[in-house]
PDB file of N, CA and C in Angstrom:
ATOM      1  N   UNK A   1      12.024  10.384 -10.457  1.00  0.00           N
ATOM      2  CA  UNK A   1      11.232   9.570  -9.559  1.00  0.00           C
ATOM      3  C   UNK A   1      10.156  10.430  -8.937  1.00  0.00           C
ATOM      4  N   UNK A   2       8.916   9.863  -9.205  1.00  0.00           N
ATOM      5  CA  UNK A   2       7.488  10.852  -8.725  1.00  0.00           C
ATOM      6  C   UNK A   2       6.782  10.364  -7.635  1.00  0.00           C
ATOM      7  N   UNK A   3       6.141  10.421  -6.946  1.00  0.00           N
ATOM      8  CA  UNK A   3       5.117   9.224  -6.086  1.00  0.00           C
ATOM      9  C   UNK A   3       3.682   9.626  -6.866  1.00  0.00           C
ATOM     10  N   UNK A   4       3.333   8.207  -6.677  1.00  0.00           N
ATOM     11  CA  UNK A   4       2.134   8.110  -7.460  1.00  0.00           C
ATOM     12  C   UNK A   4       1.106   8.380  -6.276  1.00  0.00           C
ATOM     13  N   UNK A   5       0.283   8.842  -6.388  1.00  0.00           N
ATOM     14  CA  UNK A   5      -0.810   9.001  -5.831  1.00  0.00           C
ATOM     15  C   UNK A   5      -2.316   8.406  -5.980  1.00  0.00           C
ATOM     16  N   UNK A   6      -3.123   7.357  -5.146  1.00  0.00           N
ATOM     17  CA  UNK A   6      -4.575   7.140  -5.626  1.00  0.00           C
ATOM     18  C   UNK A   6      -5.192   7.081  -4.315  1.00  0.00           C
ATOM     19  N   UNK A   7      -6.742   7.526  -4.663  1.00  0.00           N
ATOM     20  CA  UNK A   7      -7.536   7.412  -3.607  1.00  0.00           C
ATOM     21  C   UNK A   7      -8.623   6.049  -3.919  1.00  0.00           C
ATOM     22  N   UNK A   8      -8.704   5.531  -3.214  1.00  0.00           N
ATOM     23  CA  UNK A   8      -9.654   4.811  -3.106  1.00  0.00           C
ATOM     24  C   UNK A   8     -10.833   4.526  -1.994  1.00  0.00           C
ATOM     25  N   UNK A   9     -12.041   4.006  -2.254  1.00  0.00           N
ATOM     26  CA  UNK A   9     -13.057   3.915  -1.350  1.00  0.00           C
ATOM     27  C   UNK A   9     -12.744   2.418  -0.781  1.00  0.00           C
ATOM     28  N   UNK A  10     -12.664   2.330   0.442  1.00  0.00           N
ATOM     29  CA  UNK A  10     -12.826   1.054   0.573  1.00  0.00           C
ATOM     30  C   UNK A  10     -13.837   0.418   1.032  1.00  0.00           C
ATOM     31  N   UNK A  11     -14.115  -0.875   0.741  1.00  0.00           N
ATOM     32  CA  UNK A  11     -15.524  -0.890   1.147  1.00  0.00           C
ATOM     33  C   UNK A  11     -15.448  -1.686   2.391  1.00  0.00           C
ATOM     34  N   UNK A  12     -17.072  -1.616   2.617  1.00  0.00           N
ATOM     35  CA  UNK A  12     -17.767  -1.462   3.537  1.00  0.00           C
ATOM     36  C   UNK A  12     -18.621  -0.693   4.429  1.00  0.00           C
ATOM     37  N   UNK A  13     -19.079  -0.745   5.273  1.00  0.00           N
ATOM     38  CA  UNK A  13     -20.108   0.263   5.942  1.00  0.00           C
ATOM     39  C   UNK A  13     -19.987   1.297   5.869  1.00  0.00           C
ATOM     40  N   UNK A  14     -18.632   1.448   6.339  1.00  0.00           N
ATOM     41  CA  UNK A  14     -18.754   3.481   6.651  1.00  0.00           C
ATOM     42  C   UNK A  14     -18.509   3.308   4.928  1.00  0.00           C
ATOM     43  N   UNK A  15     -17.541   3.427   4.245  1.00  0.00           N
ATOM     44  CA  UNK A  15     -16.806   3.490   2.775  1.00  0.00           C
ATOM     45  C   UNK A  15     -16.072   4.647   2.552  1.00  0.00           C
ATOM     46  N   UNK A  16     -14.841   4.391   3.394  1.00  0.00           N
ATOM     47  CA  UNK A  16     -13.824   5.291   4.322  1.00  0.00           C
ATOM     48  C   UNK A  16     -12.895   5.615   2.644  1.00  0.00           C
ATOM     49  N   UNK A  17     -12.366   6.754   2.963  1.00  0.00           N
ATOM     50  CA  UNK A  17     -11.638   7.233   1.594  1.00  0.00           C
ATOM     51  C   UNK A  17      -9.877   7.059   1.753  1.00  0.00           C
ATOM     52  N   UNK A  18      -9.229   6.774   1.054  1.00  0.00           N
ATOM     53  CA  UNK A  18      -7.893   6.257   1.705  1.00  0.00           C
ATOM     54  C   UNK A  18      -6.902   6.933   0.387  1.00  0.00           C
ATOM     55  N   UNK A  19      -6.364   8.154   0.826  1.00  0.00           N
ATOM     56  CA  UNK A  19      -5.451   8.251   0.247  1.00  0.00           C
ATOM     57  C   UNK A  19      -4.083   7.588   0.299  1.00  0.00           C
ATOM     58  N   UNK A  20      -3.506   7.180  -1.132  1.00  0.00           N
ATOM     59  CA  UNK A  20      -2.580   6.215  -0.651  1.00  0.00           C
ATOM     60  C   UNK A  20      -1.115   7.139  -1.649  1.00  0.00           C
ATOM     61  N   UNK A  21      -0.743   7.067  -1.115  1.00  0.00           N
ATOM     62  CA  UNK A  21       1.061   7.823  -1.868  1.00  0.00           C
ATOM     63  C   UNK A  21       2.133   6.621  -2.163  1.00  0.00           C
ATOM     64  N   UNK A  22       2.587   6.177  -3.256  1.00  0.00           N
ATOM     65  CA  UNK A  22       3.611   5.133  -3.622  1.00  0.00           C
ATOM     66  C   UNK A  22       4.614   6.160  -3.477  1.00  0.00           C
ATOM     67  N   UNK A  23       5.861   5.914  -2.718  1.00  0.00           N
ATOM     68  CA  UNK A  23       6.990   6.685  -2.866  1.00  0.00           C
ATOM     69  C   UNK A  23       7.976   5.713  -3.199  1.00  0.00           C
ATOM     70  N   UNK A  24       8.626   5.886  -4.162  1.00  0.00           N
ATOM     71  CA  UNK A  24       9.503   5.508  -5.159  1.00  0.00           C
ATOM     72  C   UNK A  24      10.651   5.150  -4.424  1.00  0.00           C
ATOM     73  N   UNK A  25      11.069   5.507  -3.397  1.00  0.00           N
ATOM     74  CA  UNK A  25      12.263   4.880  -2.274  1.00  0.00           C
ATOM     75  C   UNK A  25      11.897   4.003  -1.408  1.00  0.00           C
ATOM     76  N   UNK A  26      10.739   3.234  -1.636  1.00  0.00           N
ATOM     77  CA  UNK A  26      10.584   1.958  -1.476  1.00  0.00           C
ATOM     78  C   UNK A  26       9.198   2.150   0.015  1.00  0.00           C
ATOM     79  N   UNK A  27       8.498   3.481   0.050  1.00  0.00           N
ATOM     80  CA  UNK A  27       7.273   3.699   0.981  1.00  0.00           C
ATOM     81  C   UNK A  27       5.924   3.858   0.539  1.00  0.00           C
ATOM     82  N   UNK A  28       5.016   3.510   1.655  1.00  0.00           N
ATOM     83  CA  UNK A  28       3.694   3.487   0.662  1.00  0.00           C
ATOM     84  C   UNK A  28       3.364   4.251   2.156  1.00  0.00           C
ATOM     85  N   UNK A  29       2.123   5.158   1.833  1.00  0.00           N
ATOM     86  CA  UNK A  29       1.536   6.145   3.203  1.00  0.00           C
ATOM     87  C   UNK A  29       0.341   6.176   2.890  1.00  0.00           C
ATOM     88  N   UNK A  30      -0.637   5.864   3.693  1.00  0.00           N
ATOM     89  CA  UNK A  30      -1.693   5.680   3.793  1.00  0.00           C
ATOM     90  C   UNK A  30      -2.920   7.321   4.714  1.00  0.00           C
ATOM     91  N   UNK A  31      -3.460   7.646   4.003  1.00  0.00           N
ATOM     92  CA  UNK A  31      -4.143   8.563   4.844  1.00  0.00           C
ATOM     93  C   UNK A  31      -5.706   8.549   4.505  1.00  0.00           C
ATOM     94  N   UNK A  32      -6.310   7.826   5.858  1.00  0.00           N
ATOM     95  CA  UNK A  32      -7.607   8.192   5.868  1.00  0.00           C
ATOM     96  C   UNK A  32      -8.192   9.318   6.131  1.00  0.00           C
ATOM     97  N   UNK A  33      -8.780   9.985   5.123  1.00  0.00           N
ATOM     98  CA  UNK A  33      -9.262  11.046   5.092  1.00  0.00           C
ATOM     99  C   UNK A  33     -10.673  10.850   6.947  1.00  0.00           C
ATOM    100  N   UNK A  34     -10.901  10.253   6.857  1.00  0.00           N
ATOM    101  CA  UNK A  34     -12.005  10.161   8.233  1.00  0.00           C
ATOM    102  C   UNK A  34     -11.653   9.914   9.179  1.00  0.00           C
ATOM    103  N   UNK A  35     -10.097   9.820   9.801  1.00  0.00           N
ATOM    104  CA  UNK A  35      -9.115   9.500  10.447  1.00  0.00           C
ATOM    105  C   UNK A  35      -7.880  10.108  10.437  1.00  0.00           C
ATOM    106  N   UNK A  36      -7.443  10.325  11.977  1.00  0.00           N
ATOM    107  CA  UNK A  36      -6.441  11.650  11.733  1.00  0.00           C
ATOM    108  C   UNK A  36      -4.923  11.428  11.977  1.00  0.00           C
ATOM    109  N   UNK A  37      -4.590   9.790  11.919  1.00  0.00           N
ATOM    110  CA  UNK A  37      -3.506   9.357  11.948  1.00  0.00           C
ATOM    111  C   UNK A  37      -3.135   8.698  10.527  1.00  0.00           C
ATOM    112  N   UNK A  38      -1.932   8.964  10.096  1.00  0.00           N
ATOM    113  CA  UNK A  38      -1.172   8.190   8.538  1.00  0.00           C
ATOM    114  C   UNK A  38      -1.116   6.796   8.757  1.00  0.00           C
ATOM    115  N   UNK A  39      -1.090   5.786   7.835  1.00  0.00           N
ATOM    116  CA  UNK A  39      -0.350   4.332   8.152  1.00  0.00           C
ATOM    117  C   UNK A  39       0.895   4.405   7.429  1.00  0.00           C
ATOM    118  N   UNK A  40       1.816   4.228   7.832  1.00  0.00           N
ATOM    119  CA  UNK A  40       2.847   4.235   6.697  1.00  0.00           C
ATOM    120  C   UNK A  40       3.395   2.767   7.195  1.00  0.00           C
ATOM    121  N   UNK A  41       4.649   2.217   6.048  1.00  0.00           N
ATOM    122  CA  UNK A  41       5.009   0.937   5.853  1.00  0.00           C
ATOM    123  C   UNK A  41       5.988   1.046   4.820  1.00  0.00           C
ATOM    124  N   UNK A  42       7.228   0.283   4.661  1.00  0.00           N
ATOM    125  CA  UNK A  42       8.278   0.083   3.210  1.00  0.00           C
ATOM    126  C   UNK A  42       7.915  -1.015   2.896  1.00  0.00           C
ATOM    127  N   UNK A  43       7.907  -1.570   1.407  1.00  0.00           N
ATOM    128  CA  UNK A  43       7.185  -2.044   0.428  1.00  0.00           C
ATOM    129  C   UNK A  43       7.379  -3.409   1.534  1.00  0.00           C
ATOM    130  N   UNK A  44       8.687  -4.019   1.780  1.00  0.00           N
ATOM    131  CA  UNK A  44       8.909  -5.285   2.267  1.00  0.00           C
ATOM    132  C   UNK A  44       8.069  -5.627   3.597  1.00  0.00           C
ATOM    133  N   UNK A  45       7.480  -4.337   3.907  1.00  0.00           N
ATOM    134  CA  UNK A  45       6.933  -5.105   5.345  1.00  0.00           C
ATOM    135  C   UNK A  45       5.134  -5.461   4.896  1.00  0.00           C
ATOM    136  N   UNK A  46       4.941  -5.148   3.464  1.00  0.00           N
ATOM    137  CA  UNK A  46       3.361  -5.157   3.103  1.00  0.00           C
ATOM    138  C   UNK A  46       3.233  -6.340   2.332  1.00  0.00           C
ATOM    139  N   UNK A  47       1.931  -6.849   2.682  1.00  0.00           N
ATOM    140  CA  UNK A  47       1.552  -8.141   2.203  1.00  0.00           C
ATOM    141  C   UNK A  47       0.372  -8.121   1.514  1.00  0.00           C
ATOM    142  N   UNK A  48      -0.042  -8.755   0.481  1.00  0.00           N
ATOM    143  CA  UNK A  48      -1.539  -9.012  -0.214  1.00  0.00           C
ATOM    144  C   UNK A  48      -2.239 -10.523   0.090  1.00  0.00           C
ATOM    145  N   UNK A  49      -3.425 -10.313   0.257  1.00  0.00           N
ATOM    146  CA  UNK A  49      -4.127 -11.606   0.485  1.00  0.00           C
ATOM    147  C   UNK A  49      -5.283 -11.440   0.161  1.00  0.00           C
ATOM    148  N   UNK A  50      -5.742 -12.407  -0.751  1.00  0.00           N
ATOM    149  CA  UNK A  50      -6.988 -12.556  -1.782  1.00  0.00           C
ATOM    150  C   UNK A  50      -8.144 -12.984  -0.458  1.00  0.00           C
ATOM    151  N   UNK A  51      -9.051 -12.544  -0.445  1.00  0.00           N
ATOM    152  CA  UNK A  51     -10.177 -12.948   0.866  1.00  0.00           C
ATOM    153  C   UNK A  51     -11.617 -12.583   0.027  1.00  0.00           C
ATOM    154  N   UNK A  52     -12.016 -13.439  -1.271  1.00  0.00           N
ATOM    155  CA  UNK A  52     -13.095 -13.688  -1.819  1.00  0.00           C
ATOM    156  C   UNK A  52     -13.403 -12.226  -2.735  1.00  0.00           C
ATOM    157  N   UNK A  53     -14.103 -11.536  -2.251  1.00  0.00           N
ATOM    158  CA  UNK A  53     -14.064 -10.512  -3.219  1.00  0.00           C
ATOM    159  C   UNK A  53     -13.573  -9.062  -3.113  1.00  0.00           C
ATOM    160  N   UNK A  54     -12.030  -9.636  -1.883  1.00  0.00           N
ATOM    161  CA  UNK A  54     -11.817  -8.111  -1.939  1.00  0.00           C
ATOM    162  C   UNK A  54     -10.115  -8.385  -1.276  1.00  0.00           C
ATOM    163  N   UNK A  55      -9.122  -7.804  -1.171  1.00  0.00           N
ATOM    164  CA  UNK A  55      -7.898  -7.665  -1.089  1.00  0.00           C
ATOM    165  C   UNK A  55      -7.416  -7.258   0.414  1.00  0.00           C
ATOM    166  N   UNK A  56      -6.583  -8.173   1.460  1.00  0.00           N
ATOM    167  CA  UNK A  56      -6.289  -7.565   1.950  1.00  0.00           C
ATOM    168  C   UNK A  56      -4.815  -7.438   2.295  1.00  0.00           C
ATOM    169  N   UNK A  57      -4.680  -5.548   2.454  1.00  0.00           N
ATOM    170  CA  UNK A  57      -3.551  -5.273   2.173  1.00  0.00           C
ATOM    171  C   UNK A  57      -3.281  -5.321   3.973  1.00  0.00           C
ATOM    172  N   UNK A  58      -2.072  -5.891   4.078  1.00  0.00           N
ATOM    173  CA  UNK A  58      -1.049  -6.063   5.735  1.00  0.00           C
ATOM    174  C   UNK A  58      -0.199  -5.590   5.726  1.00  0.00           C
ATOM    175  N   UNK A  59       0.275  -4.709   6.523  1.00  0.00           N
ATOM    176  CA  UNK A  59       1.466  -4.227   7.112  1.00  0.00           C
ATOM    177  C   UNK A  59       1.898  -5.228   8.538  1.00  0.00           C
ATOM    178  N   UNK A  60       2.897  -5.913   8.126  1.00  0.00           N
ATOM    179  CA  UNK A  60       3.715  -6.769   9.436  1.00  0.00           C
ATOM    180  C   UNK A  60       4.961  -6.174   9.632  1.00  0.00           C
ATOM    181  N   UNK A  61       5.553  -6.259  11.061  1.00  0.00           N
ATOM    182  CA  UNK A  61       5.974  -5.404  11.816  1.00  0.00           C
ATOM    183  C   UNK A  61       7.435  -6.329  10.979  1.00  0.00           C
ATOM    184  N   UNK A  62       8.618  -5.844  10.593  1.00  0.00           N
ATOM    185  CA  UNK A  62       9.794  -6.604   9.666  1.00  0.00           C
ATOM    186  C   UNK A  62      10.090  -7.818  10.482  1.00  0.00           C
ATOM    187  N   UNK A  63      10.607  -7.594  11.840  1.00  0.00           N
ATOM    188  CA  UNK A  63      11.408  -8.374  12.797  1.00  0.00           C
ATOM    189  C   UNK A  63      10.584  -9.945  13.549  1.00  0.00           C
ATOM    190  N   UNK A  64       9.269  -9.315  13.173  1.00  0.00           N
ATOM    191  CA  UNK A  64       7.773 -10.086  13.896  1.00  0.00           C
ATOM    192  C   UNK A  64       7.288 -10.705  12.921  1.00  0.00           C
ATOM    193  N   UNK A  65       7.029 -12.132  12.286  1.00  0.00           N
ATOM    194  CA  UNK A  65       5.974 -11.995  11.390  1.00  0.00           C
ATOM    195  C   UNK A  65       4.782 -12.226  11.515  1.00  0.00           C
ATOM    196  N   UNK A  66       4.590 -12.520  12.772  1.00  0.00           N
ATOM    197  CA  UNK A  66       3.156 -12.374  13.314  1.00  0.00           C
ATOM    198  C   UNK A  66       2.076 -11.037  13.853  1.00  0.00           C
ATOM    199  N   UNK A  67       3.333 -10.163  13.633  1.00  0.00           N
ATOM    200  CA  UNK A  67       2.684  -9.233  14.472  1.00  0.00           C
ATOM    201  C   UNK A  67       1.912  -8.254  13.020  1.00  0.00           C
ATOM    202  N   UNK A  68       0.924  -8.032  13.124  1.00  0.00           N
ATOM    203  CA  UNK A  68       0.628  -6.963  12.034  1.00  0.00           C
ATOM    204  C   UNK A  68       0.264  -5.426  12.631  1.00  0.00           C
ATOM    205  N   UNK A  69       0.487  -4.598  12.282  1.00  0.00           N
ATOM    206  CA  UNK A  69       0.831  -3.433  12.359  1.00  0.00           C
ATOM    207  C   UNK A  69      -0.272  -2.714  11.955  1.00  0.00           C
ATOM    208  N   UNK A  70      -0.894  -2.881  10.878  1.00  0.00           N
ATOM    209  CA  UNK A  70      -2.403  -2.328   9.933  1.00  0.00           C
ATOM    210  C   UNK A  70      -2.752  -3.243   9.330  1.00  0.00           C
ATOM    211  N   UNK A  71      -3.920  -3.162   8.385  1.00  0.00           N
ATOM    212  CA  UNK A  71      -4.232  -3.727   7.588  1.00  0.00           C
ATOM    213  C   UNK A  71      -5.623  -2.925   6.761  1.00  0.00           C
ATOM    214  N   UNK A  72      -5.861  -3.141   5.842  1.00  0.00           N
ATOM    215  CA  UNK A  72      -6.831  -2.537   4.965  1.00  0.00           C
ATOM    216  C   UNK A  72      -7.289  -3.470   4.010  1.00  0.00           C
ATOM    217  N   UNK A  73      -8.652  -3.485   4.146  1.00  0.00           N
ATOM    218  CA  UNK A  73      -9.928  -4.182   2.958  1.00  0.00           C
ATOM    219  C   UNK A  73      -9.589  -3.191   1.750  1.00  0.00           C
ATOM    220  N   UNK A  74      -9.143  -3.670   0.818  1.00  0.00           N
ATOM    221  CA  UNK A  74      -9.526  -2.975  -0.619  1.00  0.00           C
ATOM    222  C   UNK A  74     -10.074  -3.936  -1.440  1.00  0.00           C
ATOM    223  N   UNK A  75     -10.901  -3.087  -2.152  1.00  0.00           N
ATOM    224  CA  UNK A  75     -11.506  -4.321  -3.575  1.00  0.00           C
ATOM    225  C   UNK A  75     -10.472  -4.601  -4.861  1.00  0.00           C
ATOM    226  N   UNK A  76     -10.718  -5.919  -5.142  1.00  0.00           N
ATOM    227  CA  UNK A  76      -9.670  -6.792  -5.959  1.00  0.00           C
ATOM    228  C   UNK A  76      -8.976  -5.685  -6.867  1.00  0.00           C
ATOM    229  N   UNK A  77      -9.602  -5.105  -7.852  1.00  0.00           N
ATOM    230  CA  UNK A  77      -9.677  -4.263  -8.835  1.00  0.00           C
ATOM    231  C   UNK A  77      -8.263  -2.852  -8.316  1.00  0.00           C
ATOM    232  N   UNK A  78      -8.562  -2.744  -7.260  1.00  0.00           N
ATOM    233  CA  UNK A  78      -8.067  -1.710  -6.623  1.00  0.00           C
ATOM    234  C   UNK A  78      -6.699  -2.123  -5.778  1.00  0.00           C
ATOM    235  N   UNK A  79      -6.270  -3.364  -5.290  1.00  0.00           N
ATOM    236  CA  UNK A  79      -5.456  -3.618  -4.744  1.00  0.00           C
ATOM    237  C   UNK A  79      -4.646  -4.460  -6.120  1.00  0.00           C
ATOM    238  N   UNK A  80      -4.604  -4.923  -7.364  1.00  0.00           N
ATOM    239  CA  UNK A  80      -4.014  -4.806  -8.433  1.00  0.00           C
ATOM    240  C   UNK A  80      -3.676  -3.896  -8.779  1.00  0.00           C
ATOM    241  N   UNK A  81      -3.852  -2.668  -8.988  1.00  0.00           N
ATOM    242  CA  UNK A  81      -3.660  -1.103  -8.964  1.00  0.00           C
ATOM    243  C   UNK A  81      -2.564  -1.126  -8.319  1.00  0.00           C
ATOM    244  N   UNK A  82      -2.900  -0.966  -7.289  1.00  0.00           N
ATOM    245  CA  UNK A  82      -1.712  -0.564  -6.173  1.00  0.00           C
ATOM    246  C   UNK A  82      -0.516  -1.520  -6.221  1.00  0.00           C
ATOM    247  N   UNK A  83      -0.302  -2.748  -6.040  1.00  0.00           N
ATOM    248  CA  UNK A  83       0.755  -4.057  -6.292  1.00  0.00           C
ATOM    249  C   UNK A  83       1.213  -3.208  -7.268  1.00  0.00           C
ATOM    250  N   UNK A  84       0.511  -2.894  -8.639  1.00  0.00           N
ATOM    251  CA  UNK A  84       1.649  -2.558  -9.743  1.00  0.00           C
ATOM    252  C   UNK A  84       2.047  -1.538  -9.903  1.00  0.00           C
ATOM    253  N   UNK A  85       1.574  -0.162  -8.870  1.00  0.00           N
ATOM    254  CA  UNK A  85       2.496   1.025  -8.565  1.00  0.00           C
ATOM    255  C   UNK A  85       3.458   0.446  -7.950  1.00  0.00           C
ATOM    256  N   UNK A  86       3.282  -0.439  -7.010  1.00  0.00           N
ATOM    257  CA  UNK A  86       4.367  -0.467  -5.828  1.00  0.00           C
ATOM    258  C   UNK A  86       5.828  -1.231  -6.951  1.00  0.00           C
ATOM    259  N   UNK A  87       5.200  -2.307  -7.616  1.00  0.00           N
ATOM    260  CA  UNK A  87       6.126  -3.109  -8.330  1.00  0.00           C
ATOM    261  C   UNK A  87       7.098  -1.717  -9.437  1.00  0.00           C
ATOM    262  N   UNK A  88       6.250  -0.817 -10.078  1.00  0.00           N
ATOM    263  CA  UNK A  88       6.782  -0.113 -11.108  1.00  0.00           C
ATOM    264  C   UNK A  88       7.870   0.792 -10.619  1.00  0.00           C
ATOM    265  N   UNK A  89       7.208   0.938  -9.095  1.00  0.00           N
ATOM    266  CA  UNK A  89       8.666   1.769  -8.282  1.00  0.00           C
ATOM    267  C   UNK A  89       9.278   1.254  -7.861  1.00  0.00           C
ATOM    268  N   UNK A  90       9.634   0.089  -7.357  1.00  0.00           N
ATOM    269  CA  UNK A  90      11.004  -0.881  -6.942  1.00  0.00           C
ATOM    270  C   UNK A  90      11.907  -1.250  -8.367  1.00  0.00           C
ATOM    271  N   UNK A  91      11.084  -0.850  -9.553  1.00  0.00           N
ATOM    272  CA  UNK A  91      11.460  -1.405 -10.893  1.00  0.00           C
ATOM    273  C   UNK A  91      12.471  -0.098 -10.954  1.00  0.00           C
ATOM    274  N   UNK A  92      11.794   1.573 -11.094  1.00  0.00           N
ATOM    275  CA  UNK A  92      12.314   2.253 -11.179  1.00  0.00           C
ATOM    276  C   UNK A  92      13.542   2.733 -10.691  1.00  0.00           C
ATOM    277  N   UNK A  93      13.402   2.629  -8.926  1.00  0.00           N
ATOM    278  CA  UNK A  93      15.010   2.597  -8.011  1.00  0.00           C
ATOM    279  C   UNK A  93      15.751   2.095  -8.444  1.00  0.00           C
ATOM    280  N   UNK A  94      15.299   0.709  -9.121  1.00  0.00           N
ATOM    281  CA  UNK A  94      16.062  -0.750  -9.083  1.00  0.00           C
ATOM    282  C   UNK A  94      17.188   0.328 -10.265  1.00  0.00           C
ATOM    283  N   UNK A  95      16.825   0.372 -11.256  1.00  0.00           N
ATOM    284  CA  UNK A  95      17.053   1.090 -12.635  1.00  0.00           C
ATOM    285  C   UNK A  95      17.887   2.315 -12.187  1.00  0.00           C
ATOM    286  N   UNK A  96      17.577   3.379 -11.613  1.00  0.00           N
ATOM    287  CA  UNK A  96      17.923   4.472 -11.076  1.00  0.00           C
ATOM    288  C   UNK A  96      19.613   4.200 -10.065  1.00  0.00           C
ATOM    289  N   UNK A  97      19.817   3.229  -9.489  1.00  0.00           N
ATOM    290  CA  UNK A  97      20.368   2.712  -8.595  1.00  0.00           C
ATOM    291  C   UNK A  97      21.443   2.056  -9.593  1.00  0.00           C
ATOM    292  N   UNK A  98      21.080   1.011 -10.415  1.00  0.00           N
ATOM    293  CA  UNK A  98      21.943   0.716 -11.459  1.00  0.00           C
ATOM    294  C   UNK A  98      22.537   1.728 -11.936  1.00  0.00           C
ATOM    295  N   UNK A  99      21.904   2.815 -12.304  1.00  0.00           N
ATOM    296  CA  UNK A  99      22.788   3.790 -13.771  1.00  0.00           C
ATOM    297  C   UNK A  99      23.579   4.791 -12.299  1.00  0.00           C
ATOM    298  N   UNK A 100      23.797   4.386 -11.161  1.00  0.00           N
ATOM    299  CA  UNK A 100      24.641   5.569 -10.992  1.00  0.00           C
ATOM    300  C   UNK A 100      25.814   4.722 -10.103  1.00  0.00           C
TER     301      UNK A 100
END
């Protein structure tokens, strides 16, 4: 089990750089490079929502479902990316978890 790693630009004005880490025990960590705090979140508390030509990714607080916690603009292209790291590592645990 590896964490995948991608950076992406997200857009808009500034076009802030967002390193993102899939960790395979079910975490995703967010680090804006232009910003000196992490977002982190486990897969179940993150949400996708299509908003015309660009993705937005939510972190809601588990217990709250109103409350959101973060959130990030990514473009379509780029938040498909990410869904299917996140999916390939819940696949992997899932698997990993079975064989022992």
């Amino acid at each position: 089990m590896l964490a995948e790693r991608r950076q992406f630009i997200l857009p808009g004005q500034k076009a802030l750089h967002a390193n993102i880490t899939v960790i395979p025990t079910g975490e995703l960590e967010v680090k804006i490079q232009e910003e000196a705090h992490p977002l982190k979140a486990d897969f179940e508390e993150l949400y996708f929502y299509s908003a015309g030509n660009g993705t937005e990714l939510v972190c809601k607080a588990p217990l709250e479902s109103d409350s959101v916690r973060w959130q990030l603009h990514l473009e379509n292209k780029d938040a498909r990316e990410l869904a299917k790291l996140i999916e390939l590592a819940e696949e992997e645990l899932e698997i990993l978890m079975r064989d022992l």
